[in-house]
N, C-alpha and C. Protein backbone atom coordinates (compact mmCIF):
# COMPACT_ATOMS: atom_id res chain seq x y z
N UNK A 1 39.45 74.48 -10.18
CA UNK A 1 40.78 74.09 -10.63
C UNK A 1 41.49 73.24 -9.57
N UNK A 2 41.59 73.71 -8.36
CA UNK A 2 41.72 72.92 -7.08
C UNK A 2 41.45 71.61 -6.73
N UNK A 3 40.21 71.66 -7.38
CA UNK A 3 39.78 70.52 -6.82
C UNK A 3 39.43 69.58 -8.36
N UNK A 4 40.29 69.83 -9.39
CA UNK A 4 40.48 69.03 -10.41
C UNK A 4 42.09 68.60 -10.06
N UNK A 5 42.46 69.14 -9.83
CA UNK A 5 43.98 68.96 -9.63
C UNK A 5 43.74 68.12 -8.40
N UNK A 6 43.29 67.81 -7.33
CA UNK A 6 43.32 66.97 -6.10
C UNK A 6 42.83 65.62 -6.56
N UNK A 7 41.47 65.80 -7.57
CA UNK A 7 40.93 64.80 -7.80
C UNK A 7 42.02 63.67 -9.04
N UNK A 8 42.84 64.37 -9.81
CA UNK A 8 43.97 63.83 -10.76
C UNK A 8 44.53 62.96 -9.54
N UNK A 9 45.26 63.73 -8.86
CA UNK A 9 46.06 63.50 -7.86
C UNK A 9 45.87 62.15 -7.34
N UNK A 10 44.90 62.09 -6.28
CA UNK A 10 43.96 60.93 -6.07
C UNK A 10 43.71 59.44 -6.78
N UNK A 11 43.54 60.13 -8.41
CA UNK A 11 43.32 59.22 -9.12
C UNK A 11 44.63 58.46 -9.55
N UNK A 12 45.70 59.17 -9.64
CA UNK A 12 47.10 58.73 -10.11
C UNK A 12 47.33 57.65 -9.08
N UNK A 13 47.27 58.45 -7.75
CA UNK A 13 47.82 57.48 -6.49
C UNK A 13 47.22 56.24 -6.25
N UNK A 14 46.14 56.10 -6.84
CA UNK A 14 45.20 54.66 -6.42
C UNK A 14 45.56 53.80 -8.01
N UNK A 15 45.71 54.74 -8.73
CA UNK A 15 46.30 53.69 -9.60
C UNK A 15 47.65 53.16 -9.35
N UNK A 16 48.70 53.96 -9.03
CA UNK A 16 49.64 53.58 -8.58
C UNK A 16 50.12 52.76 -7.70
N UNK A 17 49.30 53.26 -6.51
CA UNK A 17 49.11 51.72 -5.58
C UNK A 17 48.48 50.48 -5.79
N UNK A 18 48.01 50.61 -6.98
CA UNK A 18 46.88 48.84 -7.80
C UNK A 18 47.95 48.42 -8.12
N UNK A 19 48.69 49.08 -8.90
CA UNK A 19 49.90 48.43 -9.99
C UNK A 19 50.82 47.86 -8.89
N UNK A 20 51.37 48.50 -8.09
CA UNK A 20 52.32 47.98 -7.13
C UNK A 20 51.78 46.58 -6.30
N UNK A 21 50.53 46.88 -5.90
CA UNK A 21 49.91 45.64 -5.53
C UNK A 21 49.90 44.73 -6.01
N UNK A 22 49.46 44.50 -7.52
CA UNK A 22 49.33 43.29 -7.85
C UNK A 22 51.07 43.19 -8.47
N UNK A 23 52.01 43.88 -8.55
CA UNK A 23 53.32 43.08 -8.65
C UNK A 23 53.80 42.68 -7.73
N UNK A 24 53.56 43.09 -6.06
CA UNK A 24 53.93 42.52 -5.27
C UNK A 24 53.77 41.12 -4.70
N UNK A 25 52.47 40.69 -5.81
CA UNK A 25 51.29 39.86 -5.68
C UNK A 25 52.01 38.80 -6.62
N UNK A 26 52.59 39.68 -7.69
CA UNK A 26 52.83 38.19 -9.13
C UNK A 26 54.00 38.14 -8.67
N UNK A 27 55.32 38.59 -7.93
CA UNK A 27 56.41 38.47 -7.23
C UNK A 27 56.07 37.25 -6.08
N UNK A 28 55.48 37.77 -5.03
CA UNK A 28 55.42 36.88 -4.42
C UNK A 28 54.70 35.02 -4.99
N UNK A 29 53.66 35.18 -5.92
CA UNK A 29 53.41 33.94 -6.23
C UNK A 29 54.35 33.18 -7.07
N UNK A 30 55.43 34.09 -7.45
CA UNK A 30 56.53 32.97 -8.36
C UNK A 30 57.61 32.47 -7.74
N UNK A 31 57.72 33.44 -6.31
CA UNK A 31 58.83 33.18 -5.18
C UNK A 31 58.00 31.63 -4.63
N UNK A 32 56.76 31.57 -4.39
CA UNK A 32 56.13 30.77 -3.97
C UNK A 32 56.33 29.20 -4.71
N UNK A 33 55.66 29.44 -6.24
CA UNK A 33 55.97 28.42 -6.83
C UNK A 33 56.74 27.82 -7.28
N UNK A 34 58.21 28.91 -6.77
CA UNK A 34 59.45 28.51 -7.23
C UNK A 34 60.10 27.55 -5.92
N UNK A 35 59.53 27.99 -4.59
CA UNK A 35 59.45 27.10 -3.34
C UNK A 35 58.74 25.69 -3.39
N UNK A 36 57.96 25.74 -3.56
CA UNK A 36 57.34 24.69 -3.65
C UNK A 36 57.28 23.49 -4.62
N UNK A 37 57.93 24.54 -5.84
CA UNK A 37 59.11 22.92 -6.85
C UNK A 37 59.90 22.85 -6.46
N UNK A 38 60.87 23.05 -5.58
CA UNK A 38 62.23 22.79 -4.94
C UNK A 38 61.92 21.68 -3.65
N UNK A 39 61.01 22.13 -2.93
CA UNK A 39 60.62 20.99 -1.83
C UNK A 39 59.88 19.80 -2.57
N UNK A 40 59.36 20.05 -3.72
CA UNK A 40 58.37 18.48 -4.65
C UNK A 40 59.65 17.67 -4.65
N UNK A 41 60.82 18.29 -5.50
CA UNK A 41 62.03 17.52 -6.08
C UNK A 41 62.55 17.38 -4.94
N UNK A 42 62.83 17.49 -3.89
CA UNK A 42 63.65 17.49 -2.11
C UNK A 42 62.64 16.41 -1.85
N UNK A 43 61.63 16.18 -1.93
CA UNK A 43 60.50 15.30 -1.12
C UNK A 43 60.60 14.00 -2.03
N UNK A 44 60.99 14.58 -3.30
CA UNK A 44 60.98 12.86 -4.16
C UNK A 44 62.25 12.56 -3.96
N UNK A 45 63.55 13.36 -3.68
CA UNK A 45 64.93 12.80 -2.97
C UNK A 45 65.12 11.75 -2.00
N UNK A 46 63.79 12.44 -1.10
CA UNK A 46 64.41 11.58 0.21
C UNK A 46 63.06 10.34 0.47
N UNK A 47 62.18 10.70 -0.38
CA UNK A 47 61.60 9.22 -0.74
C UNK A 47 62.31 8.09 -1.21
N UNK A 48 62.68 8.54 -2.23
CA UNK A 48 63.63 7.19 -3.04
C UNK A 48 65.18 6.57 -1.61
N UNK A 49 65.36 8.14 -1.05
CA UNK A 49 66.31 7.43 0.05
C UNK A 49 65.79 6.36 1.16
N UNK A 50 64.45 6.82 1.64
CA UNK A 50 63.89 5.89 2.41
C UNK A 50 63.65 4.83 1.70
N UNK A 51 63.11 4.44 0.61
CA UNK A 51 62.74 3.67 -0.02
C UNK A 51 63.87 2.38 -0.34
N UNK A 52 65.06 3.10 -0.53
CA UNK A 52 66.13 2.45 -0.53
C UNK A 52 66.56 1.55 0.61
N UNK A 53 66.69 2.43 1.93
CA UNK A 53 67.01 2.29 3.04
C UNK A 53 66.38 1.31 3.52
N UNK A 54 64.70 1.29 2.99
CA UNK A 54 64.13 0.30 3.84
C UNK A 54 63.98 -1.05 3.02
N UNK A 55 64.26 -1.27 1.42
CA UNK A 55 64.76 -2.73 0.79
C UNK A 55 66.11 -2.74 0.99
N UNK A 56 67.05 -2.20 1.37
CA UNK A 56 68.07 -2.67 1.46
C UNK A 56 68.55 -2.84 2.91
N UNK A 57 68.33 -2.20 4.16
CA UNK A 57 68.63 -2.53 5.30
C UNK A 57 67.30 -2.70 6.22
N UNK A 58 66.05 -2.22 5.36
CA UNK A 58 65.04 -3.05 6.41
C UNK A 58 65.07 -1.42 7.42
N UNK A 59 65.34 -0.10 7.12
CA UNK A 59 65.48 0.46 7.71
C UNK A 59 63.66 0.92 8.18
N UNK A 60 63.37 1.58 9.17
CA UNK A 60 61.63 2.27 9.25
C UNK A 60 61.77 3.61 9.39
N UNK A 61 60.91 3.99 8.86
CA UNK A 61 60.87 5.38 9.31
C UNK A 61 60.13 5.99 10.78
N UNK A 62 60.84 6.97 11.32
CA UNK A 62 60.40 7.37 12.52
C UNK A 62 58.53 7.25 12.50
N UNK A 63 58.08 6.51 13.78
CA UNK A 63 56.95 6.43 13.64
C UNK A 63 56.26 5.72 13.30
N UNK A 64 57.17 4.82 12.11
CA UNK A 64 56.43 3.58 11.57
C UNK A 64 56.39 2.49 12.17
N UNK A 65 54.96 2.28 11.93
CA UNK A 65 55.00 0.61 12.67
C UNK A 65 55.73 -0.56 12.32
N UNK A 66 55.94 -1.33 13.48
CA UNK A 66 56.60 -2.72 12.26
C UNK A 66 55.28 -3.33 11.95
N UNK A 67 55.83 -3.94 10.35
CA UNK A 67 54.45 -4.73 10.18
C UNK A 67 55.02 -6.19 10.01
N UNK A 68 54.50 -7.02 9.73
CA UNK A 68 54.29 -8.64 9.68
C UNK A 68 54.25 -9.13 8.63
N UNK A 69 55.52 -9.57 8.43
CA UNK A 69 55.59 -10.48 6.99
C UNK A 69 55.86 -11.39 6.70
C-alpha cells in the first residue's frame, strides 16, 4: 500500500513538473517572439532614417566608408 501510494506520488510530481516546464517554455517563446517583432519594426525605423539621412544630407553611417561617385 506504501509503496503504491509513493509510487502515485512520484508519478503526479513528474507530471506536474512536465506541465510547468513546457509552459514556462511556451511563455518564454512568445515573450521572445514578441521581442524580436518589436526590434524587426525598430530596425526597419531607423533604416528608412539612415536612408533618409544619407539622400538627403549625404549623411554615413558610423564606420562607413566613403565611396566614389
Amino acid at each position: 500500500m506504501t509503496t503504491t501510494v509513493i509510487a502515485l506520488i512520484l508519478i503526479v510530481g513528474t507530471l506536474t513538473f512536465a506541465a510547468g516546464a513546457f509552459l514556462a517554455a511556451e511563455v518564454a517563446t512568445r515573450i521572445l517572439r514578441r521581442r524580436e517583432r518589436q526590434l524587426s519594426e525598430e530596425r526597419k525605423t531607423l533604416n528608412a532614417a539612415w536612408k533618409y539621412l544619407r539622400e538627403v544630407y549625404g549623411v554615413r553611417k558610423p564606420g562607413e566608408k566613403k565611396t566614389r561617385r
